[in-house]
C-alpha atoms as a PDB file:
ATOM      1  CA  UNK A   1     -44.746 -56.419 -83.141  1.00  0.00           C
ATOM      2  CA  UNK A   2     -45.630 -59.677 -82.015  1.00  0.00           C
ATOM      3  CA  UNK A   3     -45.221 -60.911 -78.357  1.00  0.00           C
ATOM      4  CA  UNK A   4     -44.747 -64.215 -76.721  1.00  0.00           C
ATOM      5  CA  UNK A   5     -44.580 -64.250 -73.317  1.00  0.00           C
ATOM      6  CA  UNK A   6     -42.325 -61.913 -71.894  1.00  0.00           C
ATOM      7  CA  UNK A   7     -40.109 -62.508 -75.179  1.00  0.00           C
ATOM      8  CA  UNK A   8     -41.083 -59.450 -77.852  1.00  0.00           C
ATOM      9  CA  UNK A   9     -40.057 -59.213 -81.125  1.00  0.00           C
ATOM     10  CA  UNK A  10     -39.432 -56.332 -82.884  1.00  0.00           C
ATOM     11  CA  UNK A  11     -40.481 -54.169 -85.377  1.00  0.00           C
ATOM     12  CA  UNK A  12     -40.524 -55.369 -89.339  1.00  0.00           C
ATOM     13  CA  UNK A  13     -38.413 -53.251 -91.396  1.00  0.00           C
ATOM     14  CA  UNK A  14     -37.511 -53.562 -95.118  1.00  0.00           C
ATOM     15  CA  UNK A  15     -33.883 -52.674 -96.080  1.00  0.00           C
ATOM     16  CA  UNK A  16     -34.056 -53.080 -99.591  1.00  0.00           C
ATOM     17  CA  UNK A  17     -34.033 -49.746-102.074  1.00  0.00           C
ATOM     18  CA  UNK A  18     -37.013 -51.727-103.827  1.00  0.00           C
ATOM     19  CA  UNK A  19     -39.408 -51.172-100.603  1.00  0.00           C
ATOM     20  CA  UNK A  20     -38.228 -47.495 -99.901  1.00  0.00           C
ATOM     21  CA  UNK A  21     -41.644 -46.457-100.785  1.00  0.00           C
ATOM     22  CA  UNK A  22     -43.106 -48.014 -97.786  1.00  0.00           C
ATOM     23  CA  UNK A  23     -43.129 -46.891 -94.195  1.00  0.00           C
ATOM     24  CA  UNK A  24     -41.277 -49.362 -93.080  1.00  0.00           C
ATOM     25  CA  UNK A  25     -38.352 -48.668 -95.395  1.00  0.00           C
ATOM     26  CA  UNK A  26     -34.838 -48.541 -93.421  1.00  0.00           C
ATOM     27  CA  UNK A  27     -32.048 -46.524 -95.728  1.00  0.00           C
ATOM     28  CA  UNK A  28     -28.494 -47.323 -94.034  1.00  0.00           C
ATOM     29  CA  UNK A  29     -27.291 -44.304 -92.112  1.00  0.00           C
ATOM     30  CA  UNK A  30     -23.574 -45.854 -92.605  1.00  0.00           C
ATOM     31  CA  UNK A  31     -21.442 -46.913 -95.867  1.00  0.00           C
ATOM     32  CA  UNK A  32     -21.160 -50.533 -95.142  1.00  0.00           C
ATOM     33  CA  UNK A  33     -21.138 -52.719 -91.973  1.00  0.00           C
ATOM     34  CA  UNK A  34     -17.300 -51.999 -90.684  1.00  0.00           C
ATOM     35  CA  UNK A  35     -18.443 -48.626 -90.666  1.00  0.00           C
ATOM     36  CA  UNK A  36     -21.611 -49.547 -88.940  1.00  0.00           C
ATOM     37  CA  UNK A  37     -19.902 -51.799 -86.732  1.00  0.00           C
ATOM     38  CA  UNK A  38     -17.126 -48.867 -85.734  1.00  0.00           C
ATOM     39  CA  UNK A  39     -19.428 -45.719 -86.129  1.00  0.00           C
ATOM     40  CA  UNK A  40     -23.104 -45.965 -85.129  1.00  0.00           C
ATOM     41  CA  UNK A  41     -24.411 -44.545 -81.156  1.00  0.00           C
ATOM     42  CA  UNK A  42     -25.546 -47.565 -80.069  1.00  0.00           C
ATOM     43  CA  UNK A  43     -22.789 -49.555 -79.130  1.00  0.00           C
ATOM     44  CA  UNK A  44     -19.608 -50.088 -81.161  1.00  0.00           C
ATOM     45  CA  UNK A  45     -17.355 -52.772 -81.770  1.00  0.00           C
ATOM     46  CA  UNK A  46     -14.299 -51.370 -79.067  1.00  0.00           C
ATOM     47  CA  UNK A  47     -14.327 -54.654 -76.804  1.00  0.00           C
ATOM     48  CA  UNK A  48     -12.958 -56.938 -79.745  1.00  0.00           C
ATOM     49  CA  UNK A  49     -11.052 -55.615 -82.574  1.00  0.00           C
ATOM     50  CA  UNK A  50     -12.693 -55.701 -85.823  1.00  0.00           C
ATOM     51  CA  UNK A  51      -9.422 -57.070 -86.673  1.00  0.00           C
ATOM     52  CA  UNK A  52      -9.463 -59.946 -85.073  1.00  0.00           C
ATOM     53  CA  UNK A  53     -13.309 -60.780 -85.900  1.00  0.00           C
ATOM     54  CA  UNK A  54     -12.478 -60.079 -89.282  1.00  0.00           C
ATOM     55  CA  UNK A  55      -9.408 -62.421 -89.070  1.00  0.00           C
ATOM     56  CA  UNK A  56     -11.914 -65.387 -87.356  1.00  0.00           C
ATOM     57  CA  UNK A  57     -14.347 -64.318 -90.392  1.00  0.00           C
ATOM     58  CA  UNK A  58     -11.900 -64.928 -93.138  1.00  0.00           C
ATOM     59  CA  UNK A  59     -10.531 -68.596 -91.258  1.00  0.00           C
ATOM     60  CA  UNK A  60     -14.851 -69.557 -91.444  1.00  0.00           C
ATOM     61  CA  UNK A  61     -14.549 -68.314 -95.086  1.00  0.00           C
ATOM     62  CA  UNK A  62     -12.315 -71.116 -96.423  1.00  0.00           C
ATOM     63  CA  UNK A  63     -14.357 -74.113 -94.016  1.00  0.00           C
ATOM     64  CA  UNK A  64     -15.715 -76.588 -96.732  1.00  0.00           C
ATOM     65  CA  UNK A  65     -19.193 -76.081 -94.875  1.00  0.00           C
ATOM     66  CA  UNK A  66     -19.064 -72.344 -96.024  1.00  0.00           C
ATOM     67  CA  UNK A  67     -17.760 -73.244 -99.456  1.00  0.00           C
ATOM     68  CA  UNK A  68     -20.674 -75.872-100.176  1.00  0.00           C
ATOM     69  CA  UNK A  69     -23.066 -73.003 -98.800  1.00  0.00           C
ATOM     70  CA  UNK A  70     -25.093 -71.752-101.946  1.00  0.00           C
ATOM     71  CA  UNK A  71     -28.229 -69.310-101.814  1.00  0.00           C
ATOM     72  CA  UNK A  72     -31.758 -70.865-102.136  1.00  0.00           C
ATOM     73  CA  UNK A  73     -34.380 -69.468-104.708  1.00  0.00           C
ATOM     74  CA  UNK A  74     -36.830 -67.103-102.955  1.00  0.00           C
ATOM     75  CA  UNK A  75     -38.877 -63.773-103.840  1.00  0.00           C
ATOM     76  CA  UNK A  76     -36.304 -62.089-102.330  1.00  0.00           C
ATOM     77  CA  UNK A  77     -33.602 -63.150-105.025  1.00  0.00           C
ATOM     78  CA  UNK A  78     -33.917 -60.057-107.388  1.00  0.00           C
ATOM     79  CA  UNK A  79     -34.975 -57.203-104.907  1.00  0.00           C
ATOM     80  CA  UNK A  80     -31.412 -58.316-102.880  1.00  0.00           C
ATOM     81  CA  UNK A  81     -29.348 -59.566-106.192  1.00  0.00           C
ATOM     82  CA  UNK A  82     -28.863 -62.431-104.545  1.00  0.00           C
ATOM     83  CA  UNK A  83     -29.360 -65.506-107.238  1.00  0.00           C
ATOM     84  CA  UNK A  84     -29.921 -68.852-106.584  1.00  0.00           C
ATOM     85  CA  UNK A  85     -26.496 -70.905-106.120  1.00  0.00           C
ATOM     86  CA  UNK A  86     -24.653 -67.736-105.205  1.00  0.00           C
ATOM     87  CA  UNK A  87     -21.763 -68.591-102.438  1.00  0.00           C
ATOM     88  CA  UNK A  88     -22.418 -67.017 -99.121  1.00  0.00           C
ATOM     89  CA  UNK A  89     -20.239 -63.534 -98.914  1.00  0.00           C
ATOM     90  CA  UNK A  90     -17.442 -62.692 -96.372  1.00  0.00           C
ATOM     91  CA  UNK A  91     -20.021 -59.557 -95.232  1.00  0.00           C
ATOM     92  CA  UNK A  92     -23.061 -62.098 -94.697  1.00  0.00           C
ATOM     93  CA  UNK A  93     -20.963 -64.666 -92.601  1.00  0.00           C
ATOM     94  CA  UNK A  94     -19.315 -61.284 -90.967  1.00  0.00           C
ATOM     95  CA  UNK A  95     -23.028 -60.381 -89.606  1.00  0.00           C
ATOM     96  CA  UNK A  96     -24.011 -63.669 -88.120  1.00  0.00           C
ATOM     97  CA  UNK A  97     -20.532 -63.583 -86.669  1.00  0.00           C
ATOM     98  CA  UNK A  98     -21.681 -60.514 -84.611  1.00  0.00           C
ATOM     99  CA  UNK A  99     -25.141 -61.839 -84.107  1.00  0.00           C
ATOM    100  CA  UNK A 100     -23.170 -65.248 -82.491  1.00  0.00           C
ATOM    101  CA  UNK A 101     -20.188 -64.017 -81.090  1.00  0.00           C
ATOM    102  CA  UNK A 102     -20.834 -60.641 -79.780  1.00  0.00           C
ATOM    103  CA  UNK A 103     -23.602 -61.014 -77.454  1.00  0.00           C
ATOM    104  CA  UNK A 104     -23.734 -57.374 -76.040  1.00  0.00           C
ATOM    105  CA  UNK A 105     -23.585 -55.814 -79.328  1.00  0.00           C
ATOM    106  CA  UNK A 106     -26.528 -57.985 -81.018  1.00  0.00           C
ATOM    107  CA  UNK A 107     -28.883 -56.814 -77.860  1.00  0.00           C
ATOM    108  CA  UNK A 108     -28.344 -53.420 -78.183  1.00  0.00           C
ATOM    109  CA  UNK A 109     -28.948 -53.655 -81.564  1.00  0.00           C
ATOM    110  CA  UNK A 110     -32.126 -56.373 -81.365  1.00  0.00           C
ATOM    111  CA  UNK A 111     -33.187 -53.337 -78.731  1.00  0.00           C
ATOM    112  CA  UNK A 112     -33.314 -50.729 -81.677  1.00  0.00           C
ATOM    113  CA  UNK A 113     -36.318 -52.966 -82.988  1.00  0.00           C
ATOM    114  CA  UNK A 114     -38.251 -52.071 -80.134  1.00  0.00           C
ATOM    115  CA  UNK A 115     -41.562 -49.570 -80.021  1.00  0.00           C
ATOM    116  CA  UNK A 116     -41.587 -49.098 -76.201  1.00  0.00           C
ATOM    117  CA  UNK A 117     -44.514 -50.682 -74.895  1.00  0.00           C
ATOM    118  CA  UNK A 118     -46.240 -47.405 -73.855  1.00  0.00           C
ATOM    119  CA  UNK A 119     -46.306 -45.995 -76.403  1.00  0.00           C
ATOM    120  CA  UNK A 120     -47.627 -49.388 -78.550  1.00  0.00           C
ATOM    121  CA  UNK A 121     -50.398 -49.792 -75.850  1.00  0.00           C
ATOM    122  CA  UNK A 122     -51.787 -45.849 -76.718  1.00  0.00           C
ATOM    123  CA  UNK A 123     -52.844 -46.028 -80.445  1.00  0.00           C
ATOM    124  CA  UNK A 124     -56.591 -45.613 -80.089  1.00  0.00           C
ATOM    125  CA  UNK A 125     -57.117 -41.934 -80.330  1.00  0.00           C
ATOM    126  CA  UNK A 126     -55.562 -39.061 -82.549  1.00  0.00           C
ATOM    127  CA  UNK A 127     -53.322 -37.675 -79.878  1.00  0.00           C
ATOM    128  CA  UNK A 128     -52.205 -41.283 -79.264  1.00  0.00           C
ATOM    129  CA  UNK A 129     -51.274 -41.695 -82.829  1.00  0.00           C
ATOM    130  CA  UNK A 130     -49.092 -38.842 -83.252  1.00  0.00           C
ATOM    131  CA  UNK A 131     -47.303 -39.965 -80.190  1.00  0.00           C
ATOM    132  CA  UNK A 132     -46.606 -43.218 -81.770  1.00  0.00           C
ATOM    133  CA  UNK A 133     -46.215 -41.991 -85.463  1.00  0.00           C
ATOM    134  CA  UNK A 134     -43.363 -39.690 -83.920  1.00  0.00           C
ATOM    135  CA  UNK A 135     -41.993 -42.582 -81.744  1.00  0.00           C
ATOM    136  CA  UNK A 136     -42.139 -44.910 -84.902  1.00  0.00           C
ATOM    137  CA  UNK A 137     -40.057 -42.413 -86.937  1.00  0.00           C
ATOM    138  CA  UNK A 138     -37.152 -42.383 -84.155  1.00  0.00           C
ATOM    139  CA  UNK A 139     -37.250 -46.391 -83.724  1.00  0.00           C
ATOM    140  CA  UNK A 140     -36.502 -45.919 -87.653  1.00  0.00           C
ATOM    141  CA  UNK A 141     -34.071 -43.354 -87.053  1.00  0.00           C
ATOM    142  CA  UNK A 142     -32.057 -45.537 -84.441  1.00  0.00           C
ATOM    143  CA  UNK A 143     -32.665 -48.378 -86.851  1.00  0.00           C
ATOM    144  CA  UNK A 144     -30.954 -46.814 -89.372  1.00  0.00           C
ATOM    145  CA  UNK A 145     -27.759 -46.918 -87.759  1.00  0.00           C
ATOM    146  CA  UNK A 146     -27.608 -50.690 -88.068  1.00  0.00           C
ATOM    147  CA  UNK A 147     -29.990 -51.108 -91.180  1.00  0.00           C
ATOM    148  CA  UNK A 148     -26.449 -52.810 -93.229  1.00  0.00           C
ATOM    149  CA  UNK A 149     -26.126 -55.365 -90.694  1.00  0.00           C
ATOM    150  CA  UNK A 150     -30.212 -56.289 -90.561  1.00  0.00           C
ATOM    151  CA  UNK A 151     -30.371 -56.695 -93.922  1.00  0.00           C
ATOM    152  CA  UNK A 152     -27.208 -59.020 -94.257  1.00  0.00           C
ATOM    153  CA  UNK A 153     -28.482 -60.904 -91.337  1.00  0.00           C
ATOM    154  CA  UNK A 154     -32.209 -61.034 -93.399  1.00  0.00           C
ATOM    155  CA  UNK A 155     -30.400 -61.861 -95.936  1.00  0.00           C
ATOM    156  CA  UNK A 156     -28.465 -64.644 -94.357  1.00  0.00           C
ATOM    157  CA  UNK A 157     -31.313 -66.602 -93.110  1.00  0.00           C
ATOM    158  CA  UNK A 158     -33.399 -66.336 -96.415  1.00  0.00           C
ATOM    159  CA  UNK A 159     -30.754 -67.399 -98.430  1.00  0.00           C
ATOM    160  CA  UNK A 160     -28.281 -69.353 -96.842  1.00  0.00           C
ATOM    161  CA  UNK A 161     -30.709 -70.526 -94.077  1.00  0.00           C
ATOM    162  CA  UNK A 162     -31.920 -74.071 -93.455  1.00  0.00           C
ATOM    163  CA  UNK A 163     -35.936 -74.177 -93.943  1.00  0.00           C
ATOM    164  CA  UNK A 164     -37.072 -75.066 -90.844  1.00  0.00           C
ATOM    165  CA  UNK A 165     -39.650 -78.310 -90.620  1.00  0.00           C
ATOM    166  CA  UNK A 166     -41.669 -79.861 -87.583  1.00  0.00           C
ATOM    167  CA  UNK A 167     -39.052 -82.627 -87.218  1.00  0.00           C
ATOM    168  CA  UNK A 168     -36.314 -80.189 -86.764  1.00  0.00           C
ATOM    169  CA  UNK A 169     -35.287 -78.308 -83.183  1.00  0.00           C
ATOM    170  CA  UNK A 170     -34.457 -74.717 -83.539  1.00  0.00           C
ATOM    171  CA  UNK A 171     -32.389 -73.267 -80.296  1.00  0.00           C
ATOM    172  CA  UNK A 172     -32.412 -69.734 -79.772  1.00  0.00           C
ATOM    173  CA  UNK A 173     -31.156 -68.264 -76.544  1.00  0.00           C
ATOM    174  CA  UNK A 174     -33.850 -65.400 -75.357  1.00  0.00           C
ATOM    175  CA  UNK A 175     -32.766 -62.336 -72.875  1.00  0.00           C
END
């Protein structure tokens, strides 16, 4: 977990079957993201019809910007069968959508990420590390609820993303 300022980022988790060796391997507790979307405890998608994001979704799908929008070569392209020059999916765009659009559903979800600070602060003795080994294992557990949309949205930015250079701003609203 890295920290800047009062900002924190989370956790780094790997959603990918060919990490689930790791610890830090996140299996999907759901079928696919409308069920993740509709189905997990953190927050679901009952403010705004899935319908109607899915209807917004599908308008963005036919933009010429999405159509000239083609995946970039990267080590993730086999692990994520994602190939270079492979259009952007309706499931992809559908998680940035969320990310974007839904504001109280992304930070309940970015707050999954989180190792409370505590509990990261105590890791120095043995009692201390079973503490945070068993905290660890529930932020994975609540992280699994929303491991299909992470992964799309990892997925999105690796692929589809622009690479990022020192002449170029990057805007990111922080909560």
């Amino acid at each position: 977990t890295a920290t800047i300022g009062n900002f924190e980022f989370g956790e780094h988790f790997e959603y990918w079957s060919h990490f689930q060796l790791y610890d830090n391997y996140v299996a999907s507790k759901h079928q696919n993201l409308e069920r993740e979307l509709m189905d997990n405890t953190i927050v679901q998608l009952e403010k705004i019809p899935y319908a109607d994001l899915i209807a917004n979704c599908d308008r963005f799908m036919q933009s010429t910007i999405i159509k000239k929008m083609s995946a970039m070569k990267n080590y993730y392209n086999d692990i994520a069968n994602i190939h270079e020059g492979d259009p952007i999916t309706k499931e992809h765009l559908l998680s940035i959508m969320v990310y974007t659009n839904l504001g109280e559903i992304q930070n309940k979800f970015k707050q999954t990420m989180r190792m409370p600070t505590r509990i990261k602060l105590q890791r120095n003795d043995d009692a201390s590390s079973t503490i945070y080994n068993r905290e660890y294992n529930n932020l994975k557990a609540r992280n699994s609820q929303i491991a299909t949309w992470c992964r799309l949205l990892c997925e999105s930015v690796r692929f589809w993303g622009t690479i990022m250079t020192e002449s170029k701003n990057f805007w990111h609203g922080i909560d």
